[in-house]
C-alpha atoms as a PDB file:
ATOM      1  CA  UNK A   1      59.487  42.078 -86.959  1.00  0.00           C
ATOM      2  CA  UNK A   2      59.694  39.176 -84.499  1.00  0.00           C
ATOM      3  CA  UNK A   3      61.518  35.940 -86.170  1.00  0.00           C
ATOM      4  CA  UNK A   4      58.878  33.096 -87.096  1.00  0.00           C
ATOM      5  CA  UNK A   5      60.013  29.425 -86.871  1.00  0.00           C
ATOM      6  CA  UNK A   6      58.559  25.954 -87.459  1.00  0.00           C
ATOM      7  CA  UNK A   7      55.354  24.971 -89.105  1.00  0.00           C
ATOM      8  CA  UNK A   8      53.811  27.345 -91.542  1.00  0.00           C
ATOM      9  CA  UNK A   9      50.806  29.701 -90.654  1.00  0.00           C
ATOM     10  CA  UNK A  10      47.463  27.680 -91.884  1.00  0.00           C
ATOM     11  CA  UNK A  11      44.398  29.921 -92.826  1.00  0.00           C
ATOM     12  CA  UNK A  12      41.967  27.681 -91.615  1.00  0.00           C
ATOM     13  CA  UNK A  13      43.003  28.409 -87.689  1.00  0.00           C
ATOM     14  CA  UNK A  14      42.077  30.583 -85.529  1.00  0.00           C
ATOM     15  CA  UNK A  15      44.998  31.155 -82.910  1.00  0.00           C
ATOM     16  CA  UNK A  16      45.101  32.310 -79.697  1.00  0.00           C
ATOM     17  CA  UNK A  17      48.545  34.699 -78.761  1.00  0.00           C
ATOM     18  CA  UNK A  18      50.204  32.951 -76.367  1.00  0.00           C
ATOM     19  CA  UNK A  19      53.532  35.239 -74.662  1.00  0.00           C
ATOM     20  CA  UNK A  20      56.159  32.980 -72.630  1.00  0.00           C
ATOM     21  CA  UNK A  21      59.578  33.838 -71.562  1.00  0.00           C
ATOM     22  CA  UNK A  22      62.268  31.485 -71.919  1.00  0.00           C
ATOM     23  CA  UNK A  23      65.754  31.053 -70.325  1.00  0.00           C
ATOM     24  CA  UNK A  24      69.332  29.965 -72.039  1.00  0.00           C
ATOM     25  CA  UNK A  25      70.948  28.922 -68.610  1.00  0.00           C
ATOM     26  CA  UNK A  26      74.684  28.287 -69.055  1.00  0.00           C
ATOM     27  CA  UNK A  27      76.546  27.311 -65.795  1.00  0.00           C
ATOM     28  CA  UNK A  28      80.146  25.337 -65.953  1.00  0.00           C
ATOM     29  CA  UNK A  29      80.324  25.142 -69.793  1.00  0.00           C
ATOM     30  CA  UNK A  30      76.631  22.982 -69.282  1.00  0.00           C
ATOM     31  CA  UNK A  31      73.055  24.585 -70.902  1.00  0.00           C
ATOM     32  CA  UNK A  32      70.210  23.545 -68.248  1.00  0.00           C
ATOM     33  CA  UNK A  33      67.235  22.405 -70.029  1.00  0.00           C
ATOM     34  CA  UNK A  34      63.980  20.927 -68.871  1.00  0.00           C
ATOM     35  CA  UNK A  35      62.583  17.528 -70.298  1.00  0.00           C
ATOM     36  CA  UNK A  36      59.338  17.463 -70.048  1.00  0.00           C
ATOM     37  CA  UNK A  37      57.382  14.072 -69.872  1.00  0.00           C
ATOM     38  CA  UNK A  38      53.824  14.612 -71.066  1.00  0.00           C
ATOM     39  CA  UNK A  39      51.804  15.088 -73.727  1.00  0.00           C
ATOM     40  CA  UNK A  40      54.901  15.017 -76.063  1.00  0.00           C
ATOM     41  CA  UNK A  41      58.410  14.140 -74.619  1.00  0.00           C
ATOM     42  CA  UNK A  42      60.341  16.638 -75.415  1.00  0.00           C
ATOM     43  CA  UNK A  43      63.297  18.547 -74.183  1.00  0.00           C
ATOM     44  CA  UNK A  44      63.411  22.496 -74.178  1.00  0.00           C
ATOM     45  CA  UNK A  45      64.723  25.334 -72.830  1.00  0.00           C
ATOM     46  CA  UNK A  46      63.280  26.687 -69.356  1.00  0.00           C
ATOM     47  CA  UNK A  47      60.275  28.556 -69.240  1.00  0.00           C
ATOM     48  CA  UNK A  48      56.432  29.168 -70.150  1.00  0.00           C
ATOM     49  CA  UNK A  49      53.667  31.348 -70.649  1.00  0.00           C
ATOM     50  CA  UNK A  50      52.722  34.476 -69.180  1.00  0.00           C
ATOM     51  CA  UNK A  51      50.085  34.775 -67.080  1.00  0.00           C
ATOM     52  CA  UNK A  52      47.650  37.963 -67.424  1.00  0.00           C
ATOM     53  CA  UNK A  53      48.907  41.287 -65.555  1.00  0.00           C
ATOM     54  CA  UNK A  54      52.351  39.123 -64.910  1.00  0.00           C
ATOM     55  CA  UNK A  55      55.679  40.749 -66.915  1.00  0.00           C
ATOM     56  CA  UNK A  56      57.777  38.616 -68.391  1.00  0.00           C
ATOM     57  CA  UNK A  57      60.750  38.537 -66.222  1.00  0.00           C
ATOM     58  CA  UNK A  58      58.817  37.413 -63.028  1.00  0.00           C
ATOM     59  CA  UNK A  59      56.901  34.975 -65.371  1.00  0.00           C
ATOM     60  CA  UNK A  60      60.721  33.678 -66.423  1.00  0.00           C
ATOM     61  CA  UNK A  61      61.464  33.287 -62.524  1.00  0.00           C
ATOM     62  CA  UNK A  62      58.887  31.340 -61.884  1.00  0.00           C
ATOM     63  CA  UNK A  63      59.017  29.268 -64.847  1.00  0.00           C
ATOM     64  CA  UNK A  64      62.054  28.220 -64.652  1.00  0.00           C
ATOM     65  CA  UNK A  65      61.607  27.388 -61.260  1.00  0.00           C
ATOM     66  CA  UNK A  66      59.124  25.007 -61.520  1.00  0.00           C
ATOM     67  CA  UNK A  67      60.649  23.221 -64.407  1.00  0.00           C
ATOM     68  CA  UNK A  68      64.011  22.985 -63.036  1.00  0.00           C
ATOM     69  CA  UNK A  69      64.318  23.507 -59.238  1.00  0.00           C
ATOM     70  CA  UNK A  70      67.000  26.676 -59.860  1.00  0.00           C
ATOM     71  CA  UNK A  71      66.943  29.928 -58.989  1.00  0.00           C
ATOM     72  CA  UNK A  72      68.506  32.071 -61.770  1.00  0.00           C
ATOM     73  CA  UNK A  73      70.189  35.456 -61.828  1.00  0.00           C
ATOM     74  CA  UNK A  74      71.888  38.147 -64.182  1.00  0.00           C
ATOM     75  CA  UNK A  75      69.392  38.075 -67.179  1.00  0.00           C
ATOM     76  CA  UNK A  76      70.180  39.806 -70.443  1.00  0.00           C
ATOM     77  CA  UNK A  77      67.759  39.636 -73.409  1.00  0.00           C
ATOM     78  CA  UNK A  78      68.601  37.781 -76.002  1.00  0.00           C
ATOM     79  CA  UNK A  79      65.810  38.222 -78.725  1.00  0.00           C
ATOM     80  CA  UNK A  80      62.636  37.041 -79.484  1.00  0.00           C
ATOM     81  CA  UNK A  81      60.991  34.339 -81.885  1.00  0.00           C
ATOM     82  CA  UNK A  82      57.230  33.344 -82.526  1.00  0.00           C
ATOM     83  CA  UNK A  83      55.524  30.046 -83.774  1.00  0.00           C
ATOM     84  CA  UNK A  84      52.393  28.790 -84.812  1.00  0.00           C
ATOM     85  CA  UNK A  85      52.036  25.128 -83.066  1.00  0.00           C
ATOM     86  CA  UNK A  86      49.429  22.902 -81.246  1.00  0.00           C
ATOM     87  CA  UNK A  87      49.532  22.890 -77.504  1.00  0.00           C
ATOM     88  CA  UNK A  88      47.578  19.363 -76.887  1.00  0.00           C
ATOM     89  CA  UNK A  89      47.952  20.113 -72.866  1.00  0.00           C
ATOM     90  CA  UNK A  90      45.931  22.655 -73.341  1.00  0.00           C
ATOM     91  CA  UNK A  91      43.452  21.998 -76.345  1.00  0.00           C
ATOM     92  CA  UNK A  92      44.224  25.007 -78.181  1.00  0.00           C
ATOM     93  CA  UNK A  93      46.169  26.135 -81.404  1.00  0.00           C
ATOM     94  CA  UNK A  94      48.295  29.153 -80.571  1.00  0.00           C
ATOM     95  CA  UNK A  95      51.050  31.773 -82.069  1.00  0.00           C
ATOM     96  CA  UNK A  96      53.369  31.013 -79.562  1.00  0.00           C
ATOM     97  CA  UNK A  97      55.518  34.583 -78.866  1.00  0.00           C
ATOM     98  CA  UNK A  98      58.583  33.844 -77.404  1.00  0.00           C
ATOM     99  CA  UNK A  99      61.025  36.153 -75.228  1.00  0.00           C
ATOM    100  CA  UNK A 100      64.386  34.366 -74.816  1.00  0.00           C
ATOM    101  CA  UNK A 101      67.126  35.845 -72.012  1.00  0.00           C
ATOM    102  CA  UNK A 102      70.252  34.447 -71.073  1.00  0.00           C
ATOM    103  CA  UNK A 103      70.740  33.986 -67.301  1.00  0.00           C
ATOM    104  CA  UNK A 104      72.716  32.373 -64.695  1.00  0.00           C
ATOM    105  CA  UNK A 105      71.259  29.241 -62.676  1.00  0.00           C
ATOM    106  CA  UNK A 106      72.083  30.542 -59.164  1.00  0.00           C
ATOM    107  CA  UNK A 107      71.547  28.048 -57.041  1.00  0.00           C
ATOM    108  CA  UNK A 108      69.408  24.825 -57.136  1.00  0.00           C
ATOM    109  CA  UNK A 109      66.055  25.301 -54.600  1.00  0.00           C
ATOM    110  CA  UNK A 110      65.489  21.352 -54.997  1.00  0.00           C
ATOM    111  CA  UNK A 111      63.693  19.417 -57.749  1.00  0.00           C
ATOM    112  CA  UNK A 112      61.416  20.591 -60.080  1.00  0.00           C
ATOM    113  CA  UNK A 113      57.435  21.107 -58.335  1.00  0.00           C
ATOM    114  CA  UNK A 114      55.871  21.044 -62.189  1.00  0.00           C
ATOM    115  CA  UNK A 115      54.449  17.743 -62.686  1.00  0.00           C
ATOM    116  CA  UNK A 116      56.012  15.434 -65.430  1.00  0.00           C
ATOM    117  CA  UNK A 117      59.232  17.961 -65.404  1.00  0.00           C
ATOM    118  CA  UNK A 118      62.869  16.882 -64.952  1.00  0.00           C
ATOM    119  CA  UNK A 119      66.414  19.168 -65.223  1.00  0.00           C
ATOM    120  CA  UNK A 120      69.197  18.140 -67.686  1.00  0.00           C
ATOM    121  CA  UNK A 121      71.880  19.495 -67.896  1.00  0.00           C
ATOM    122  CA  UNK A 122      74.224  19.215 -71.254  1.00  0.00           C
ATOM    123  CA  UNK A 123      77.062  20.180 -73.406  1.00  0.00           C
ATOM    124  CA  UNK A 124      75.351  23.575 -75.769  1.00  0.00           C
ATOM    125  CA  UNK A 125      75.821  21.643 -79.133  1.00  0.00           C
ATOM    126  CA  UNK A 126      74.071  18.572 -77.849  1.00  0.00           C
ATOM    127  CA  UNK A 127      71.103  20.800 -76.142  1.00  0.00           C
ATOM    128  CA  UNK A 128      71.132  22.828 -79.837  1.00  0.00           C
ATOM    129  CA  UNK A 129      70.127  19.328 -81.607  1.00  0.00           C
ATOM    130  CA  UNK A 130      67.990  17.675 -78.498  1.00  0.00           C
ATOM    131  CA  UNK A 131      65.664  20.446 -78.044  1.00  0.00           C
ATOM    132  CA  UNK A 132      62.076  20.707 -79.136  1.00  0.00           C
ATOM    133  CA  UNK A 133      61.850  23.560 -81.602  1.00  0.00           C
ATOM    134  CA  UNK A 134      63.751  25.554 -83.704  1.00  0.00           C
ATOM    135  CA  UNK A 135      63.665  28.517 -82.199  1.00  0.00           C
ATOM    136  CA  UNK A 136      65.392  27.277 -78.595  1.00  0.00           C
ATOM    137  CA  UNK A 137      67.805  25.675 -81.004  1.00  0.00           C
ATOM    138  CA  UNK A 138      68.707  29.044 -82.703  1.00  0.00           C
ATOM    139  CA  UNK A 139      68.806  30.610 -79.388  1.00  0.00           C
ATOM    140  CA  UNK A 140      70.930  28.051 -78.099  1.00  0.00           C
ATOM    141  CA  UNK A 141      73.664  28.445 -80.678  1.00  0.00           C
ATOM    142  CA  UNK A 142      73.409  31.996 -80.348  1.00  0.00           C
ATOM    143  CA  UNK A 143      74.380  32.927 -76.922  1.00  0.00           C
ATOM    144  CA  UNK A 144      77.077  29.696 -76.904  1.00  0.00           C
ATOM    145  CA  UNK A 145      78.378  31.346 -80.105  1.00  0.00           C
ATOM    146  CA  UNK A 146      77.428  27.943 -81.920  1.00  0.00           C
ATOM    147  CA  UNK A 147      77.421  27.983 -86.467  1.00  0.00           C
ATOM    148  CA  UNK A 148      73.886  27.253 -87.408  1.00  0.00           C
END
């Protein structure tokens, strides 16, 4: 049974399954997180969606990536969560399921290429409180060995 946060499941939607991999990326006591500008600014942790025939830790690579400019290194899996949300950039309602590793930034490649995208970096129990969702919050306090 996968962990379900946020807004409650409503009957009268049809969603679409939507798998993404996401990063906590801890590097000099810091959590990197990606703000993202557009359609909702919001800050969360690195990462995205899965593209069809792609597995989730090349998916996490690239993600992260393109939202941050690093490189990243030494995964471990931390868990998983799913949500039910509304994903205006792309039109569609969709149970969001969510793989969630903890990994080293390696080294920085240069600035983020995905549009509207910016790093931060920031202490873990100000990224726990900042971030969009509850489940990158829970993650968050997790692997810095946060209280809820």
């Amino acid at each position: 049974m996968i962990r379900r946060v946020g807004e409650p499941v409503r009957s009268d939607i049809n969603y679409k399954i939507r798998p993404g991999a996401y990063a906590v990326l801890f590097r000099k006591g810091a959590l990197l997180l990606t703000h993202q500008a557009e359609p909702v600014p919001e800050y969360q942790l690195p990462g995205g969606g899965i593209d069809q025939g792609e597995c989730p830790i090349p998916a996490l690579h690239r993600e992260v990536l393109e939202e941050t400019g690093w490189r990243i290194g030494r995964l471990r899996r931390l868990g998983a969560f799913r949500r039910f949300t509304y994903m205006p950039e792309y039109k569609l309602w969709a149970e969001k399921i969510c793989i969630v590793y903890q990994a080293r930034p390696s080294h920085r490649l240069g600035p983020p290429t995905e549009a509207g995208h910016s790093a931060v970096w920031a202490p873990p129990e100000v990224a726990a409180k900042i971030v969009a969702n509850p489940g990158d919050a829970y993650f968050i306090r997790k692997a810095a060995g946060l209280r809820a």
